[in-house]
N, C-alpha and C. Protein backbone atom coordinates (compact mmCIF):
# COMPACT_ATOMS: atom_id res chain seq x y z
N UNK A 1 7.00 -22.34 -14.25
CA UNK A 1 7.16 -23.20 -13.10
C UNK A 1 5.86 -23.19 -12.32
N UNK A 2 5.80 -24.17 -11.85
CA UNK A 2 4.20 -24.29 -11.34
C UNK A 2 4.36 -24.94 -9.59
N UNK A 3 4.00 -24.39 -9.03
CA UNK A 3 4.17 -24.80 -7.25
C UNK A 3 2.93 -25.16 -6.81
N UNK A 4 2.62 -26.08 -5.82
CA UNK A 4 0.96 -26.31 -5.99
C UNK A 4 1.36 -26.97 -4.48
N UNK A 5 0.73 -26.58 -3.71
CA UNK A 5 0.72 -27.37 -2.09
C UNK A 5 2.66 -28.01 -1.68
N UNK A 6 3.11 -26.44 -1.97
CA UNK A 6 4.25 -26.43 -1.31
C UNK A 6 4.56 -25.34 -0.30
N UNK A 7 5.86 -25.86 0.84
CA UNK A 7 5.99 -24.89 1.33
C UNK A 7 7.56 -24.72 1.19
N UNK A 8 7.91 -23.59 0.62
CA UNK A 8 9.23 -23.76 0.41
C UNK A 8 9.91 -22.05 0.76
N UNK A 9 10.64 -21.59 1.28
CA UNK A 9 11.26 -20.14 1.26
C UNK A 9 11.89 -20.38 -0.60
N UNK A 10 11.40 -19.27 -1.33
CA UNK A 10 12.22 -18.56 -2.37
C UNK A 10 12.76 -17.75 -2.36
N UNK A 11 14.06 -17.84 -2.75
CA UNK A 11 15.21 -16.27 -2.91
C UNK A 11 15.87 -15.98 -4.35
N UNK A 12 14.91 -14.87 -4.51
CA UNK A 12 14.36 -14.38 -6.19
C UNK A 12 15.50 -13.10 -6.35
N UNK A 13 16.24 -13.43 -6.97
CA UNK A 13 16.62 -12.32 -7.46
C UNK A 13 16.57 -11.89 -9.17
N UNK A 14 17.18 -10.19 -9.27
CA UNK A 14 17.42 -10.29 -10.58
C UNK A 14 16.53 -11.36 -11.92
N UNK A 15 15.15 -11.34 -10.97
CA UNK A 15 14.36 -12.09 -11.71
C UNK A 15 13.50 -11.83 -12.85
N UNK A 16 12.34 -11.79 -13.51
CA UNK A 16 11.24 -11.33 -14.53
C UNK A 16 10.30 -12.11 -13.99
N UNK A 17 9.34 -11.67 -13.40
CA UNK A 17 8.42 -12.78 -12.59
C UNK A 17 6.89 -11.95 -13.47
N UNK A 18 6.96 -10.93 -14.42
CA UNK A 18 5.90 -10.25 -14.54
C UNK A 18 4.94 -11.34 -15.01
N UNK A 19 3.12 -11.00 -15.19
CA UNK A 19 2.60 -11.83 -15.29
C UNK A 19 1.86 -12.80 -14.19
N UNK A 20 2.91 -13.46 -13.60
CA UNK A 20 2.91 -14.07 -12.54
C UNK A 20 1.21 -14.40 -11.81
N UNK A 21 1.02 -15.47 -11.74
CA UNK A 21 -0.34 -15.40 -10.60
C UNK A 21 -0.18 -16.11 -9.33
N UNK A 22 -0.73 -15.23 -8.40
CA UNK A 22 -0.64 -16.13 -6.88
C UNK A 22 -2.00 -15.72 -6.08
N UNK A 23 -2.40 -17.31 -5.52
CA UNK A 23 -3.72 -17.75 -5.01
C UNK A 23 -3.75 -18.53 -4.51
N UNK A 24 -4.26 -18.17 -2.83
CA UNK A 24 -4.29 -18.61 -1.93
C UNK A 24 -2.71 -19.28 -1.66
N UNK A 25 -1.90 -18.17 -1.27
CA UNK A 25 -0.51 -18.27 -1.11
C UNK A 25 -0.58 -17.35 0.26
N UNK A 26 0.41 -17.93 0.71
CA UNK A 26 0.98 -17.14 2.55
C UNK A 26 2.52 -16.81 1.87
N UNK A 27 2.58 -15.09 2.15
CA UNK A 27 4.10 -14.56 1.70
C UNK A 27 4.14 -13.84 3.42
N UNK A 28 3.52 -14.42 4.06
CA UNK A 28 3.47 -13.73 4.94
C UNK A 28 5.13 -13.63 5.74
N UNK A 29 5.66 -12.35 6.00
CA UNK A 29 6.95 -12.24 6.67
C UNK A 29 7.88 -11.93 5.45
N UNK A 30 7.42 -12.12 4.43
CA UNK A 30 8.33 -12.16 2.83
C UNK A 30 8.31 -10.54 3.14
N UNK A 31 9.81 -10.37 2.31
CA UNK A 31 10.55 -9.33 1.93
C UNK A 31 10.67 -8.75 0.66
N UNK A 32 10.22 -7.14 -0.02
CA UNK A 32 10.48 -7.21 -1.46
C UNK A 32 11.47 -5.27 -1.51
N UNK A 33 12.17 -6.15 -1.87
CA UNK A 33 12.80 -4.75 -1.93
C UNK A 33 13.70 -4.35 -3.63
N UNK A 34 13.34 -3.01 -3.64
CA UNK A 34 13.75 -2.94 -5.56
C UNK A 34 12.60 -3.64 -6.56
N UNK A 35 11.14 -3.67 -6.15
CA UNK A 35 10.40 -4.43 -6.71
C UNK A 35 9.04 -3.60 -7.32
N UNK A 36 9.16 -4.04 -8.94
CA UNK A 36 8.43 -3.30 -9.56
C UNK A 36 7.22 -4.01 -9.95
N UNK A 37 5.88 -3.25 -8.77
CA UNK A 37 4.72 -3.97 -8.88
C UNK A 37 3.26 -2.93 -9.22
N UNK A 38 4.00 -2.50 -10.79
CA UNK A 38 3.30 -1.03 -11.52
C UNK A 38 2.24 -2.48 -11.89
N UNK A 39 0.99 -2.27 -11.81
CA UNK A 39 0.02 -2.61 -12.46
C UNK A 39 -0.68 -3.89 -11.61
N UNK A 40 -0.05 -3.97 -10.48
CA UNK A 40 -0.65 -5.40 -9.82
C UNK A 40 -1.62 -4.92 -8.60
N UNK A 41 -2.40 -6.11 -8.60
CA UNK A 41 -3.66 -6.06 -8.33
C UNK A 41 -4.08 -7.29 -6.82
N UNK A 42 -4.50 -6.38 -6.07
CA UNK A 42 -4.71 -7.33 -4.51
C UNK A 42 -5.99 -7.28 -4.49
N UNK A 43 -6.58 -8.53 -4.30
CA UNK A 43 -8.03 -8.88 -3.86
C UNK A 43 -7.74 -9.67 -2.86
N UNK A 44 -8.75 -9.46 -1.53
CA UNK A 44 -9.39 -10.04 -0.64
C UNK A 44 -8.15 -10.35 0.13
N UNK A 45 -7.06 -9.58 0.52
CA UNK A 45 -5.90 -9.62 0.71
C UNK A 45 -5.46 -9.57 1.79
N UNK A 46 -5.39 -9.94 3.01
CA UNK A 46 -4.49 -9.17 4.53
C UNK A 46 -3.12 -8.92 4.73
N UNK A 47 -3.02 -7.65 4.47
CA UNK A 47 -2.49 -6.65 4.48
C UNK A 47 -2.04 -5.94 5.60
N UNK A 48 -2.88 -6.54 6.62
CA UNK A 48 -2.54 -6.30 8.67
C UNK A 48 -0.80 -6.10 8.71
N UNK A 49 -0.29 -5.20 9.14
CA UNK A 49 1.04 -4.81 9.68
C UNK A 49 1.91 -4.54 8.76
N UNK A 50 1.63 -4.68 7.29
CA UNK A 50 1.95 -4.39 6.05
C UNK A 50 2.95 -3.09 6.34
N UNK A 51 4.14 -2.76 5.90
CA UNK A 51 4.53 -1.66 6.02
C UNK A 51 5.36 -1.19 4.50
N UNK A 52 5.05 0.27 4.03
CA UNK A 52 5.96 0.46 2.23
C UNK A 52 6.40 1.89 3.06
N UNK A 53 7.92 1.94 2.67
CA UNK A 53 8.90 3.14 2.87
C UNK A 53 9.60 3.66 1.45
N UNK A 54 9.29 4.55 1.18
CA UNK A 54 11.09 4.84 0.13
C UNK A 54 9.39 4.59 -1.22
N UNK A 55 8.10 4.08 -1.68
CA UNK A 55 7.67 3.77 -2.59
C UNK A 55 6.68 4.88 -3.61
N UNK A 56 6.39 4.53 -4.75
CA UNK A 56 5.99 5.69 -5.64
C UNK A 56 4.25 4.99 -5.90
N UNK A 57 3.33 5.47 -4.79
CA UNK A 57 2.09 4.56 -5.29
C UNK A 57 1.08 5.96 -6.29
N UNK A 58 1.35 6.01 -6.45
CA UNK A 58 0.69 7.52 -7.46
C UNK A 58 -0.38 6.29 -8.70
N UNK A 59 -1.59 6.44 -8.03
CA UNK A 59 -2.26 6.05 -9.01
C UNK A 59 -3.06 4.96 -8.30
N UNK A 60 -2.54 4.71 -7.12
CA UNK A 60 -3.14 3.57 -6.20
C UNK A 60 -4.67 3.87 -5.75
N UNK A 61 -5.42 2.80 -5.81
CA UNK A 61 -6.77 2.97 -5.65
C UNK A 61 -7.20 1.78 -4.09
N UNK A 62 -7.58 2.18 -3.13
CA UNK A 62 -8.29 1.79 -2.29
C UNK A 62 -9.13 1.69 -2.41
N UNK A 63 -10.25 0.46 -2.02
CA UNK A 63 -11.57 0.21 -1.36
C UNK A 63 -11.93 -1.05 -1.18
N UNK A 64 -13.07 -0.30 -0.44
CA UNK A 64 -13.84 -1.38 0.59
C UNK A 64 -12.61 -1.61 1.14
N UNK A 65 -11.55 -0.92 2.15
CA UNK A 65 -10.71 -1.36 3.06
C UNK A 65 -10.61 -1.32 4.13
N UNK A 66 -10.08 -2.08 5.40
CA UNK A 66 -10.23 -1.59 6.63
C UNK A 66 -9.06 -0.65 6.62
N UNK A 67 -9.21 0.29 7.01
CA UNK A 67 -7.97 1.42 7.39
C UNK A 67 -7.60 1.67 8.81
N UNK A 68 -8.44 0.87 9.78
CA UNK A 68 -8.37 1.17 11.05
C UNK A 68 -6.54 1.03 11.36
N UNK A 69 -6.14 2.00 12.37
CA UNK A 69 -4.91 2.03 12.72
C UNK A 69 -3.75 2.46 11.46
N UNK A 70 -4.35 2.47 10.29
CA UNK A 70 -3.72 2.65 9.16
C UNK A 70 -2.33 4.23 9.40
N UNK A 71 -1.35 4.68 9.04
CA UNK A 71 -0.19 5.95 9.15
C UNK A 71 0.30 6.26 7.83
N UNK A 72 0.09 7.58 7.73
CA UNK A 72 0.96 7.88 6.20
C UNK A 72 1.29 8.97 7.18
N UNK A 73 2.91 9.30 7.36
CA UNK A 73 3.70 10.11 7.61
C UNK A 73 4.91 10.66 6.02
N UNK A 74 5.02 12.08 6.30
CA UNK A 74 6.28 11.84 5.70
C UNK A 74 5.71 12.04 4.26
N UNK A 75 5.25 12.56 3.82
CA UNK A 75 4.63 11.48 2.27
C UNK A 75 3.88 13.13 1.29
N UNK A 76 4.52 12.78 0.15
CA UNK A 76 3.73 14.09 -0.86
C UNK A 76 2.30 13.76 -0.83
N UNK A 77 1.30 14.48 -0.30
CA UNK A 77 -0.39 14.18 -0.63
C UNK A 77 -1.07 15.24 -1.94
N UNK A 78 -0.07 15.96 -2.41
CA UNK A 78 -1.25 16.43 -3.59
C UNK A 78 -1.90 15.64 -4.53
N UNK A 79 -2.96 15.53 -4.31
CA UNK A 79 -4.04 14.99 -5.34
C UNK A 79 -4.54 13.60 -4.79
N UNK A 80 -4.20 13.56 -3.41
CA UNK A 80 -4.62 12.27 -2.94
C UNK A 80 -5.98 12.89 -2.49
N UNK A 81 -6.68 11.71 -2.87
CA UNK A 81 -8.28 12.01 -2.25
C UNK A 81 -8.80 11.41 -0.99
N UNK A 82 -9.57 11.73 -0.33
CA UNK A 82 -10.31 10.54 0.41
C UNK A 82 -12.02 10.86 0.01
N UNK A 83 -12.31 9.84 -0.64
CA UNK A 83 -14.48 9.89 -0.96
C UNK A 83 -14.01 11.01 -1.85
N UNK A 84 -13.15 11.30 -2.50
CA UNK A 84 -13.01 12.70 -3.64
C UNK A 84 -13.36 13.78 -2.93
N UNK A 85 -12.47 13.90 -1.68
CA UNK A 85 -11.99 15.31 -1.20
C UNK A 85 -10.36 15.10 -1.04
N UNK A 86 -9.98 16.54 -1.22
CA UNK A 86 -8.61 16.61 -1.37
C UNK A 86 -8.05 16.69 0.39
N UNK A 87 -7.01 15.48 0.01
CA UNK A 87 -6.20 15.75 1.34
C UNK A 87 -5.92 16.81 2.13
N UNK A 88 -5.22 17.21 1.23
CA UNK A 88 -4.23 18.70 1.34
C UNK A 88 -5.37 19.28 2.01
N UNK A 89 -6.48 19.69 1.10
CA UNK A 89 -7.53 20.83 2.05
C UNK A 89 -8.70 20.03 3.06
N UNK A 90 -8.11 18.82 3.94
CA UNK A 90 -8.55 18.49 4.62
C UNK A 90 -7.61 18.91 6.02
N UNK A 91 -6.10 18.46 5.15
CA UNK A 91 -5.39 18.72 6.86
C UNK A 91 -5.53 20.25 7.06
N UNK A 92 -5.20 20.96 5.60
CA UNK A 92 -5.16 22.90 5.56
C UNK A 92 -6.69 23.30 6.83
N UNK A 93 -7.89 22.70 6.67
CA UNK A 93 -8.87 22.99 7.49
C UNK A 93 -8.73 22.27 8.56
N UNK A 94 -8.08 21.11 9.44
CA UNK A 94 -7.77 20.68 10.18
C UNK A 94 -7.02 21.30 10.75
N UNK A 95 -5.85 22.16 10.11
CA UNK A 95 -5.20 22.79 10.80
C UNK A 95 -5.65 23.94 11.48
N UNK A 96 -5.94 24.69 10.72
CA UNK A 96 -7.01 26.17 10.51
C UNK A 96 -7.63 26.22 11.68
N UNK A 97 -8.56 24.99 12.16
CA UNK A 97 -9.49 24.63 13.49
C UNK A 97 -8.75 24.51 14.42
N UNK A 98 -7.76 23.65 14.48
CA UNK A 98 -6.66 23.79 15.47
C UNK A 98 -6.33 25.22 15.90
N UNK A 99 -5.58 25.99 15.10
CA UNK A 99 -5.22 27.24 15.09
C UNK A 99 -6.30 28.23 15.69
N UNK A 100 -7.30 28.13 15.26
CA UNK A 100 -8.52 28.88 15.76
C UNK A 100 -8.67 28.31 17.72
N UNK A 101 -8.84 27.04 17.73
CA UNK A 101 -8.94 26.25 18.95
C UNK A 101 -7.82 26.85 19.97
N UNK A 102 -6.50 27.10 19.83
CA UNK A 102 -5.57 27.22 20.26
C UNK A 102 -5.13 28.81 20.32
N UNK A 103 -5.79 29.78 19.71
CA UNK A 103 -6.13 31.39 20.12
C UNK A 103 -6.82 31.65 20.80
């Protein structure tokens, strides 16, 4: 199916959409829930107010992103990097300083 200078709400269910290409499309306010998006790929994307709960990104690669205001609460960090330093022993020494600060 091919959509080309439309504006239409879609309500996808129980679908197979893999494959799929979308460019220069507004999903903006769109909803995806139960949605398996192992292998897909965002370029040049806004992403502003974006929010993922409940999701498994293990393997996800950032860059060149703005992160300003960005929150990960809540969330397993082993083996997450930032510039290839480990999370974990960023907050562990974050904390550490705190702890020291606060004796």
């Amino acid at each position: 199916m091919n959509l080309y200078e439309k504006r239409v709400p879609l309500d996808v269910k129980k679908s197979d959409l893999s494959g799929s290409s979308f460019s220069d499309v507004d999903i903006s306010g769109s909803t995806f829930k139960n949605v398996n998006i192992a292998g897909a790929s965002f370029d040049d994307t806004n992403m502003s107010g974006w929010r993922v709960h409940d999701a498994n990104l293990q393997g996800l690669q950032i860059t060149n992103a703005i992160l300003a205001g960005a929150t990960i609460a809540d969330s397993r960090l082993e083996g997450m990097t930032i510039d290839g330093i480990a999370v974990t022993e960023l907050l562990a020494a974050y904390r550490a300083a705190q702890w020291v600060r606060n004796s």
